[in-house]
C-alpha atoms as a PDB file:
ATOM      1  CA  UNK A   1      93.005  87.771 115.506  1.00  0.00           C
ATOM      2  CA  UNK A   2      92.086  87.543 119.062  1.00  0.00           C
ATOM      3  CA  UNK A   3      93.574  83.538 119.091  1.00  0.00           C
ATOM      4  CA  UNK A   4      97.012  84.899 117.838  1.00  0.00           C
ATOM      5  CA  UNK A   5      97.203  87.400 120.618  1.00  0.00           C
ATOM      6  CA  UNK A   6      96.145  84.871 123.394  1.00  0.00           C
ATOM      7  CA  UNK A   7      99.056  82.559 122.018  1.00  0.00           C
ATOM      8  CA  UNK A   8     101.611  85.295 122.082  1.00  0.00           C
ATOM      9  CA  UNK A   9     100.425  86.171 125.481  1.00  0.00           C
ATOM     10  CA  UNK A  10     101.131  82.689 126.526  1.00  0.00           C
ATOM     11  CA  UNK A  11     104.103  82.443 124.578  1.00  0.00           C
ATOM     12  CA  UNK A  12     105.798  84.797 126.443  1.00  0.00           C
ATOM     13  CA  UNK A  13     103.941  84.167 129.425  1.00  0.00           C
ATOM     14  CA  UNK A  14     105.970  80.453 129.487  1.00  0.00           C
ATOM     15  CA  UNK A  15     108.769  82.397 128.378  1.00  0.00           C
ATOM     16  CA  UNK A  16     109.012  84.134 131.532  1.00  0.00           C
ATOM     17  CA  UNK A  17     108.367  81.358 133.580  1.00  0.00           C
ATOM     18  CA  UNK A  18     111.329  79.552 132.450  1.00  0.00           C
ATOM     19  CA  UNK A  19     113.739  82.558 132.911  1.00  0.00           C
ATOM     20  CA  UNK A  20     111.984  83.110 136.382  1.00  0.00           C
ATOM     21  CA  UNK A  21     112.947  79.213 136.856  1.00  0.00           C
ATOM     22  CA  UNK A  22     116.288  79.328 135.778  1.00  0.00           C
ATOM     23  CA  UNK A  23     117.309  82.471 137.669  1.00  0.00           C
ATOM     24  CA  UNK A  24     115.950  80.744 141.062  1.00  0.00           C
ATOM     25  CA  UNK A  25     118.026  77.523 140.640  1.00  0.00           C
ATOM     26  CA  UNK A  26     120.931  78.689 139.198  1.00  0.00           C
ATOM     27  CA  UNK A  27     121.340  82.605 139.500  1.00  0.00           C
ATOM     28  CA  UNK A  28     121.882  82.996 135.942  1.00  0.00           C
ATOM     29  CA  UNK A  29     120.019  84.996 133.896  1.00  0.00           C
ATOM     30  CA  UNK A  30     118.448  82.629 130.855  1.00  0.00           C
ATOM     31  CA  UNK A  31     120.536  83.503 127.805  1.00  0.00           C
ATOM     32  CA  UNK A  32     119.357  81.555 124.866  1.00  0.00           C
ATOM     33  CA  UNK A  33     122.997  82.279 123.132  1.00  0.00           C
ATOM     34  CA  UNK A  34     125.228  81.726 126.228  1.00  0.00           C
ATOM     35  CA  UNK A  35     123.321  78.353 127.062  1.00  0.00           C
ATOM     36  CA  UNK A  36     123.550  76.988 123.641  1.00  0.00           C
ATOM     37  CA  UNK A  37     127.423  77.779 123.581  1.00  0.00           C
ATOM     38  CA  UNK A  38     127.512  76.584 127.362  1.00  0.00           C
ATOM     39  CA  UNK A  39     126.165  72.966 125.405  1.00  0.00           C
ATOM     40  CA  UNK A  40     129.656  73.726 123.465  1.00  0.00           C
ATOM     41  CA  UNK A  41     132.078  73.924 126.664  1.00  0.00           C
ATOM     42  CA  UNK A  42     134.194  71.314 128.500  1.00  0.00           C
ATOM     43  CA  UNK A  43     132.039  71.771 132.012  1.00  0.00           C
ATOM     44  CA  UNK A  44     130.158  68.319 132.318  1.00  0.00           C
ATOM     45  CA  UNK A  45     128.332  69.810 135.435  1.00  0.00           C
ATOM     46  CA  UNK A  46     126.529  72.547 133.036  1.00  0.00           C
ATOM     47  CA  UNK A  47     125.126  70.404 130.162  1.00  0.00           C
ATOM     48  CA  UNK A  48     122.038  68.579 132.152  1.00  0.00           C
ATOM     49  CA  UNK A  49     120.320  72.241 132.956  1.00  0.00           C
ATOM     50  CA  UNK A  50     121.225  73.844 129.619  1.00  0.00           C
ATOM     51  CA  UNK A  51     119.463  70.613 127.987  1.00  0.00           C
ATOM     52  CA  UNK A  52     116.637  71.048 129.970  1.00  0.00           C
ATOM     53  CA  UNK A  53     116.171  74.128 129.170  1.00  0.00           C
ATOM     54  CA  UNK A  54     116.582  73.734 126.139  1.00  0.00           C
ATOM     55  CA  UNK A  55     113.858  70.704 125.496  1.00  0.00           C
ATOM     56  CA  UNK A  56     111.284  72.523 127.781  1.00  0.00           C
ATOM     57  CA  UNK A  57     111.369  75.775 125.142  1.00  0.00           C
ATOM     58  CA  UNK A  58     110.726  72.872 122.213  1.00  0.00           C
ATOM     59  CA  UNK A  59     108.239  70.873 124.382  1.00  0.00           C
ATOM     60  CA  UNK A  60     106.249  74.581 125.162  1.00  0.00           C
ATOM     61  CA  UNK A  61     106.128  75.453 121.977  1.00  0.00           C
ATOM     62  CA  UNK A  62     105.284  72.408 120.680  1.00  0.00           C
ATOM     63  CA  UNK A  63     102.276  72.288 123.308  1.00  0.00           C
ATOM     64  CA  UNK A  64     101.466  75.336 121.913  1.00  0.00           C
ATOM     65  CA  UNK A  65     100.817  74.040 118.726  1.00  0.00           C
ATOM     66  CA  UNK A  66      98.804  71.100 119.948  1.00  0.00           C
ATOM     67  CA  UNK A  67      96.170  73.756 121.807  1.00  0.00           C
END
């Protein structure tokens, strides 16, 4: 019980760090809808962040799993 609430804790705790991140670089707020369709548009100059973003919520989680 108490391992599932430490993960969830961190969970959200990378969660905000990566909406911190993004809304210090680019100030956006981190919209996991609006960058996945952002992947979808014709602006060349957006797709390197959005994937980014995108792989570091994977790689957390998958880190996650690991611990």
């Amino acid at each position: 019980m108490m391992e599932s609430i430490l993960m969830a804790i961190a969970g959200g705790a990378l969660i905000g760090l990566a909406v911190s991140a993004v809304l210090l670089v680019s100030g956006r707020i981190a919209g996991i809808s609006a960058i996945i369709g952002g992947l979808l548009s014709k602006t060349p100059t957006e797709v390197p962040w959005r994937l980014t973003f995108l792989f570091g919520l994977l790689a957390g989680g998958a880190g996650l799993v690991v611990l």
